[in-house]
PDB file of N, CA and C in Angstrom:
ATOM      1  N   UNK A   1       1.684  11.506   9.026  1.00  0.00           N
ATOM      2  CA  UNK A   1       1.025  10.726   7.999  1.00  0.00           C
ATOM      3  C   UNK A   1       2.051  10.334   6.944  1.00  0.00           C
ATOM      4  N   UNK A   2       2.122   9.631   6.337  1.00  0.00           N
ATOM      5  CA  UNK A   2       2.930   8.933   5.870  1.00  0.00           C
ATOM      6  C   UNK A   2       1.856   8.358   4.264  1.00  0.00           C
ATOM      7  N   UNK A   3       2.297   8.444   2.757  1.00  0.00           N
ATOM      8  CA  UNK A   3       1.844   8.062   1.991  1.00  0.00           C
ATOM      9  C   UNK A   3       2.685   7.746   0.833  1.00  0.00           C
ATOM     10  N   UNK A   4       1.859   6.775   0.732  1.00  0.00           N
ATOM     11  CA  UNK A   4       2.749   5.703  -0.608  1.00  0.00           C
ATOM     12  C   UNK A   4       2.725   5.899  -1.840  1.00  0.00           C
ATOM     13  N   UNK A   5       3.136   6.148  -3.007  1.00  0.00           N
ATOM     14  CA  UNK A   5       2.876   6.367  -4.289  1.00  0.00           C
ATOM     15  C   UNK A   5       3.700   5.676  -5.214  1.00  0.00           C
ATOM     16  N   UNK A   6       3.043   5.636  -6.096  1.00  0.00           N
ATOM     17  CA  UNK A   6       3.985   5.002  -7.728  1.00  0.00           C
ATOM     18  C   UNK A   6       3.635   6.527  -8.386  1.00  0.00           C
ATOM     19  N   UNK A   7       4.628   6.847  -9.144  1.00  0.00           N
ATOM     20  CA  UNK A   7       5.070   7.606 -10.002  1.00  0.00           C
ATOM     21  C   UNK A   7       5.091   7.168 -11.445  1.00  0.00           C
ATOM     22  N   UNK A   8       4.213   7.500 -12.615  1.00  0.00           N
ATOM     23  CA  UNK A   8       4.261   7.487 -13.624  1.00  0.00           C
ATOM     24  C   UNK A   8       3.917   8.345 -14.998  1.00  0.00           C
ATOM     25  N   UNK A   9       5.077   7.760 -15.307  1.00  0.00           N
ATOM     26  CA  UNK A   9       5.296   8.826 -16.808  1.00  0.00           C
ATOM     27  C   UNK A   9       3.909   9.274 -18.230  1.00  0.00           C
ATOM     28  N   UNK A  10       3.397  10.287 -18.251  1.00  0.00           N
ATOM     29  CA  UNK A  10       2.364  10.561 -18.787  1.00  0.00           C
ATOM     30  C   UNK A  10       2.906   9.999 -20.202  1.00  0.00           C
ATOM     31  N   UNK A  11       3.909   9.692 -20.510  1.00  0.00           N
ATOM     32  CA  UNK A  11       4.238   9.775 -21.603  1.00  0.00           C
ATOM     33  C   UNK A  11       4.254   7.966 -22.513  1.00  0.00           C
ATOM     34  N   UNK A  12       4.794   7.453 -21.495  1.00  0.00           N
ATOM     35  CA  UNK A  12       5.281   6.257 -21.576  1.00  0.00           C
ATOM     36  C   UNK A  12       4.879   5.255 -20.964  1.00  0.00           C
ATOM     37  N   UNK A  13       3.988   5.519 -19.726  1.00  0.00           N
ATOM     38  CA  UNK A  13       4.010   4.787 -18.315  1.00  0.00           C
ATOM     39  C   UNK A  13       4.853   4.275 -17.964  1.00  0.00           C
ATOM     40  N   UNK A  14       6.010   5.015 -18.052  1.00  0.00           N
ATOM     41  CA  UNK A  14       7.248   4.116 -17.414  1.00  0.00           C
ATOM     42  C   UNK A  14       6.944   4.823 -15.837  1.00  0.00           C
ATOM     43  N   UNK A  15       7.733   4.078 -15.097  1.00  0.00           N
ATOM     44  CA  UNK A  15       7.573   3.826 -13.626  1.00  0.00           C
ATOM     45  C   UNK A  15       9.767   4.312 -13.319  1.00  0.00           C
ATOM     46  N   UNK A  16      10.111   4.372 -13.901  1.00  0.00           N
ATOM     47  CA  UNK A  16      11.560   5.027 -14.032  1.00  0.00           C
ATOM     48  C   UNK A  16      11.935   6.315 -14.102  1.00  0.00           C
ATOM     49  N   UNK A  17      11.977   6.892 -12.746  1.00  0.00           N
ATOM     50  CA  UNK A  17      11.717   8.644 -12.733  1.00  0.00           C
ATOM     51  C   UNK A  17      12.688   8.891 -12.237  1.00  0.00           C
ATOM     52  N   UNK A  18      13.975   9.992 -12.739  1.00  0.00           N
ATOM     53  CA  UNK A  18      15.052  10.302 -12.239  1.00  0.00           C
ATOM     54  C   UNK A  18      14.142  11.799 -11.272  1.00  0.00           C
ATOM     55  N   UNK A  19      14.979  11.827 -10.067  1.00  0.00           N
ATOM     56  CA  UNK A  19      14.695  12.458  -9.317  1.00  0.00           C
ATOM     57  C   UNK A  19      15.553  13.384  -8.455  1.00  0.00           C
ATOM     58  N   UNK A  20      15.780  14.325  -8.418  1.00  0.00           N
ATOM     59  CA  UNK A  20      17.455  15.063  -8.475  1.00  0.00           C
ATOM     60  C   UNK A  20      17.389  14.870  -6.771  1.00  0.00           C
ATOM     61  N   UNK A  21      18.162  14.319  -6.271  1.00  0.00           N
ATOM     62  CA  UNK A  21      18.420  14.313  -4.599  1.00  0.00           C
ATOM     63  C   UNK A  21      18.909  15.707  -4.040  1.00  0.00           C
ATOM     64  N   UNK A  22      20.281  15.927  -5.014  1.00  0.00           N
ATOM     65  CA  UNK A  22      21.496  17.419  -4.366  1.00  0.00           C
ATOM     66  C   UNK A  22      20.957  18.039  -5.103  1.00  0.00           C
ATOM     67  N   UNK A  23      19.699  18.778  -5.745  1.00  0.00           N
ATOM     68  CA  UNK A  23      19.572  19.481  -6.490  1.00  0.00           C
ATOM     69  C   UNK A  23      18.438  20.484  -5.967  1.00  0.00           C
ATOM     70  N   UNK A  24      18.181  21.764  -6.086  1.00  0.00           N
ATOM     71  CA  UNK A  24      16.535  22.474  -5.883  1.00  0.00           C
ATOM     72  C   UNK A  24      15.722  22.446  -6.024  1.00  0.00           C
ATOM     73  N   UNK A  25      14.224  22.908  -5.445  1.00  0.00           N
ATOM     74  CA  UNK A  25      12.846  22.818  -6.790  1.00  0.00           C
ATOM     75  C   UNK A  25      13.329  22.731  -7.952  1.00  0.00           C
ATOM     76  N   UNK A  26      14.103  24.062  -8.659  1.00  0.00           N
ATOM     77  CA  UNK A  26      14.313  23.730  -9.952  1.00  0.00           C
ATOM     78  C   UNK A  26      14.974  23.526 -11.031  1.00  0.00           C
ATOM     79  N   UNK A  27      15.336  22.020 -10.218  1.00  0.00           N
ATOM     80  CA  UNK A  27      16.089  20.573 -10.700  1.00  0.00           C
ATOM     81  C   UNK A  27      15.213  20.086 -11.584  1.00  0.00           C
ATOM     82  N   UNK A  28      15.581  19.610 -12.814  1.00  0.00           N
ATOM     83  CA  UNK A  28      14.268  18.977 -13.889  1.00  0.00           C
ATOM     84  C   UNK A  28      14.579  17.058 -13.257  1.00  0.00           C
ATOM     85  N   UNK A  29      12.902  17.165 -13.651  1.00  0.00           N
ATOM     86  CA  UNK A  29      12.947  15.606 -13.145  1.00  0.00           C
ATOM     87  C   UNK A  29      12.344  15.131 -15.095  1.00  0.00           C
ATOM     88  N   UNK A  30      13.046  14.058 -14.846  1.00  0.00           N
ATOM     89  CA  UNK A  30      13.303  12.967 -16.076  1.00  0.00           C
ATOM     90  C   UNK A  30      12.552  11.748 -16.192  1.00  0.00           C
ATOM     91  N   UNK A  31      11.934  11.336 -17.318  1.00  0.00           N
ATOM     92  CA  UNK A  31      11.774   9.857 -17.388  1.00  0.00           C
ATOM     93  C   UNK A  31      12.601   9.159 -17.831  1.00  0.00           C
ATOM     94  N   UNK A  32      13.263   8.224 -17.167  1.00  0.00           N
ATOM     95  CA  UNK A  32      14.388   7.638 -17.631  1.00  0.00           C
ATOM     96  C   UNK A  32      14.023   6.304 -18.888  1.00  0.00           C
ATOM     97  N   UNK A  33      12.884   6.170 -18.686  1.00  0.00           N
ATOM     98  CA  UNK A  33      12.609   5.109 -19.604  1.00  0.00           C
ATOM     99  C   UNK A  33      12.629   5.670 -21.063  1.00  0.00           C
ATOM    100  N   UNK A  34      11.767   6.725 -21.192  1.00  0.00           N
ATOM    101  CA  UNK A  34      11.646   7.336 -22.840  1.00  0.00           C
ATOM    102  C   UNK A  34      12.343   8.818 -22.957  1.00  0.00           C
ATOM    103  N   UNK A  35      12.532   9.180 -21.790  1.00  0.00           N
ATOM    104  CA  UNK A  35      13.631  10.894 -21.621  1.00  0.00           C
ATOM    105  C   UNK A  35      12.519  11.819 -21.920  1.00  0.00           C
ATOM    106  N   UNK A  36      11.115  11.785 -21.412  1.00  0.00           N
ATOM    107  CA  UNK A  36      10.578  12.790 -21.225  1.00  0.00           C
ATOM    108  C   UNK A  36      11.095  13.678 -20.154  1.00  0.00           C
ATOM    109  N   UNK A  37      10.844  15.334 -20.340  1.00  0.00           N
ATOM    110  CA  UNK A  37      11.110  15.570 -19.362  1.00  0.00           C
ATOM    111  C   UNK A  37       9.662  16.461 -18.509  1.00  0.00           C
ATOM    112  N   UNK A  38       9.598  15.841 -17.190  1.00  0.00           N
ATOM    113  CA  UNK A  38       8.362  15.523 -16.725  1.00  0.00           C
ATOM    114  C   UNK A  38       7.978  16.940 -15.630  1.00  0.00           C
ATOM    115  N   UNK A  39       8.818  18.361 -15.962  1.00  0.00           N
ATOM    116  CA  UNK A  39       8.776  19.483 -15.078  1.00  0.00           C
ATOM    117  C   UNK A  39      10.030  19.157 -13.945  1.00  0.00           C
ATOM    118  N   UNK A  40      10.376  20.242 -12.926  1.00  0.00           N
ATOM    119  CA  UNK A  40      11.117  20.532 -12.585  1.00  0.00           C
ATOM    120  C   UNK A  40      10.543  19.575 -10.970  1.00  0.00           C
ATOM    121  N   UNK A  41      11.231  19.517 -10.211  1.00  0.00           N
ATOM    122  CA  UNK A  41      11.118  19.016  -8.632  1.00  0.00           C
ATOM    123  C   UNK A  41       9.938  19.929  -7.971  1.00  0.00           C
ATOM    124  N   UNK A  42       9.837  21.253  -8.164  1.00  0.00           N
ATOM    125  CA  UNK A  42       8.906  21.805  -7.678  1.00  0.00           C
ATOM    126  C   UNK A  42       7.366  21.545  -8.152  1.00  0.00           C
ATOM    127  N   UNK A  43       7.500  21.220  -9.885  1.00  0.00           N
ATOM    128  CA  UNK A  43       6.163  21.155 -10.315  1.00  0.00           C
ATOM    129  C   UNK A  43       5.664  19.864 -10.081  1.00  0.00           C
ATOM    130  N   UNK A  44       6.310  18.606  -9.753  1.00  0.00           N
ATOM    131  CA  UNK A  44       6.269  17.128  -9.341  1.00  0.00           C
ATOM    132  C   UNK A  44       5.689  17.436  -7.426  1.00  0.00           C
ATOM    133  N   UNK A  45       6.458  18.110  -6.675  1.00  0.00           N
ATOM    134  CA  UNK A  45       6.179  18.428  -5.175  1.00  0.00           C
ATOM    135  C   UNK A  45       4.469  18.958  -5.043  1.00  0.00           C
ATOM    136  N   UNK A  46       4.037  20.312  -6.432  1.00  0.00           N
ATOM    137  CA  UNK A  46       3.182  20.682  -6.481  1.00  0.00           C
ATOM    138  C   UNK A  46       1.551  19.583  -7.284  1.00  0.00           C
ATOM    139  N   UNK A  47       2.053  18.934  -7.815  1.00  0.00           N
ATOM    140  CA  UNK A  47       1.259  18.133  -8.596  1.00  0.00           C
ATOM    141  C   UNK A  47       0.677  17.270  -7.246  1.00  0.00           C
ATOM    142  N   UNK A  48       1.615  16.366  -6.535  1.00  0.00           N
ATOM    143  CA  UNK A  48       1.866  15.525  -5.363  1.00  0.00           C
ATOM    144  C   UNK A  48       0.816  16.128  -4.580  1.00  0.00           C
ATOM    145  N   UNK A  49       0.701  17.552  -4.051  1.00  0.00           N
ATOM    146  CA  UNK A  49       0.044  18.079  -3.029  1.00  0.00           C
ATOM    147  C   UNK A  49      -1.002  18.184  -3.581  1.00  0.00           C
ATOM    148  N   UNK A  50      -1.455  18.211  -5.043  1.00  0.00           N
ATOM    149  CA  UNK A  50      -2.561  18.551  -5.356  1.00  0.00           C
ATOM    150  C   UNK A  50      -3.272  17.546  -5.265  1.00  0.00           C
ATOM    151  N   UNK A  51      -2.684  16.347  -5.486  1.00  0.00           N
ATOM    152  CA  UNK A  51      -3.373  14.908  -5.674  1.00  0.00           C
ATOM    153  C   UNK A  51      -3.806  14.149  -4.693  1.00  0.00           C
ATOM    154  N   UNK A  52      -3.090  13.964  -3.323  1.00  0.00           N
ATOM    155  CA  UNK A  52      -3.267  14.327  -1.924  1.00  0.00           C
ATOM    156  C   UNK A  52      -4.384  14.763  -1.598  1.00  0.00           C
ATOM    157  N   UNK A  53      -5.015  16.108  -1.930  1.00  0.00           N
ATOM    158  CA  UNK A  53      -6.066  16.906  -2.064  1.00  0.00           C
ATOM    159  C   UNK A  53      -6.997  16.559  -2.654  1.00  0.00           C
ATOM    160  N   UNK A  54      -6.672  15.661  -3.475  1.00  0.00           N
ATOM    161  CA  UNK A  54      -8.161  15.363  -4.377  1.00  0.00           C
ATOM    162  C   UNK A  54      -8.278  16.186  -5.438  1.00  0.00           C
ATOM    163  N   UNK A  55      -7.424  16.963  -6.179  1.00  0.00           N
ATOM    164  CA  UNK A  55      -7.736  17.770  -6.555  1.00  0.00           C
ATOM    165  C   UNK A  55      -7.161  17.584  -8.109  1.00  0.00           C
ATOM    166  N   UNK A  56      -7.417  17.248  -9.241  1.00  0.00           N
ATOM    167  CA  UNK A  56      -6.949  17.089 -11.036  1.00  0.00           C
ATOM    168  C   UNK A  56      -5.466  17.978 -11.014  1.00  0.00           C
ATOM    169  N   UNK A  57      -4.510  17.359 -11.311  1.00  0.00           N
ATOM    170  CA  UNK A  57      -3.059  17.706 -12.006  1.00  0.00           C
ATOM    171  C   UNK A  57      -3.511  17.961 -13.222  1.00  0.00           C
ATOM    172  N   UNK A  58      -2.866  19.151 -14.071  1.00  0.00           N
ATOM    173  CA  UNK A  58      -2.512  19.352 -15.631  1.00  0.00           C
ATOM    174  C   UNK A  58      -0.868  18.917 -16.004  1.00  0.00           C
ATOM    175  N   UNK A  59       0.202  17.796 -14.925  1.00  0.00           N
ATOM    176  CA  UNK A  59       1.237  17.725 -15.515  1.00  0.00           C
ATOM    177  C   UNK A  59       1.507  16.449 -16.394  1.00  0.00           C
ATOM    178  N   UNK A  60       2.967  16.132 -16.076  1.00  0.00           N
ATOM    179  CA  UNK A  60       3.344  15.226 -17.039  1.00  0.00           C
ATOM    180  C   UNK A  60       3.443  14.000 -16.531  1.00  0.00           C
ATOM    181  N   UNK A  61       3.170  13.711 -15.490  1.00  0.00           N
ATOM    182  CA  UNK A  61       2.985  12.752 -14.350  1.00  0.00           C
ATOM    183  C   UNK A  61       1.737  12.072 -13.859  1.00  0.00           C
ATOM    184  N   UNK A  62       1.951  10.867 -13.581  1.00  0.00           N
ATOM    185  CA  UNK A  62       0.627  10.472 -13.100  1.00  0.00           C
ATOM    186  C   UNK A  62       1.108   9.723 -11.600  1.00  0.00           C
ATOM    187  N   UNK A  63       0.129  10.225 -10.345  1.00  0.00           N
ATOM    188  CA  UNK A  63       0.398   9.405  -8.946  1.00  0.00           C
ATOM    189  C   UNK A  63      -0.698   8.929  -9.224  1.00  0.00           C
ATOM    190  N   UNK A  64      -0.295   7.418  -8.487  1.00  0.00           N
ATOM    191  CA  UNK A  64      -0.915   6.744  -7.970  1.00  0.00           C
ATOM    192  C   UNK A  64      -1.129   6.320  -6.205  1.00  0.00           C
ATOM    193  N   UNK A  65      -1.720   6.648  -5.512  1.00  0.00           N
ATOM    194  CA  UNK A  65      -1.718   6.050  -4.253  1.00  0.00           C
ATOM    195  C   UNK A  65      -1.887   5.036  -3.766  1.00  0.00           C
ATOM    196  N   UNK A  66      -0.871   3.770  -2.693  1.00  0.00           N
ATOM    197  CA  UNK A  66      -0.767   2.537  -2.735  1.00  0.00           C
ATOM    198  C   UNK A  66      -1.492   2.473  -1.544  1.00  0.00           C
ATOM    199  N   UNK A  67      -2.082   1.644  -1.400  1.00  0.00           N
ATOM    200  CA  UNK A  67      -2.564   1.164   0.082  1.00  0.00           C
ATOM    201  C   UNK A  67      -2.101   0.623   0.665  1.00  0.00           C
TER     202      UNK A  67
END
């Protein structure tokens, strides 16, 4: 399965999310537009699965799913 998303900043709605490639879960991920910082790679992976699920995030992020 395969799913599409936009990524956006709770803060700003910026759509500009640094995202650590060489880095671990806990690598902090960034908004590059306003420099929030939006939790670590793991809490973005965990938010993702929750949303997937159907299920309310408490982070700093907002998915959207594309059709």
């Amino acid at each position: 399965m395969t799913v599409s998303i936009e990524l956006r900043c709770d803060n700003c709605r910026g759509t500009s999310i640094s995202i650590p490639l060489d880095g671990g879960d806990d690598s902090a991920v960034d908004c590059e537009d306003c420099g929030a910082d939006l939790g670590t790679l793991a809490d973005i992976k965990t938010q993702l699965s929750l949303h997937v699920l159907g299920r309310k995030h408490a982070g700093a992020a907002t998915f959207m799913l594309l059709h």
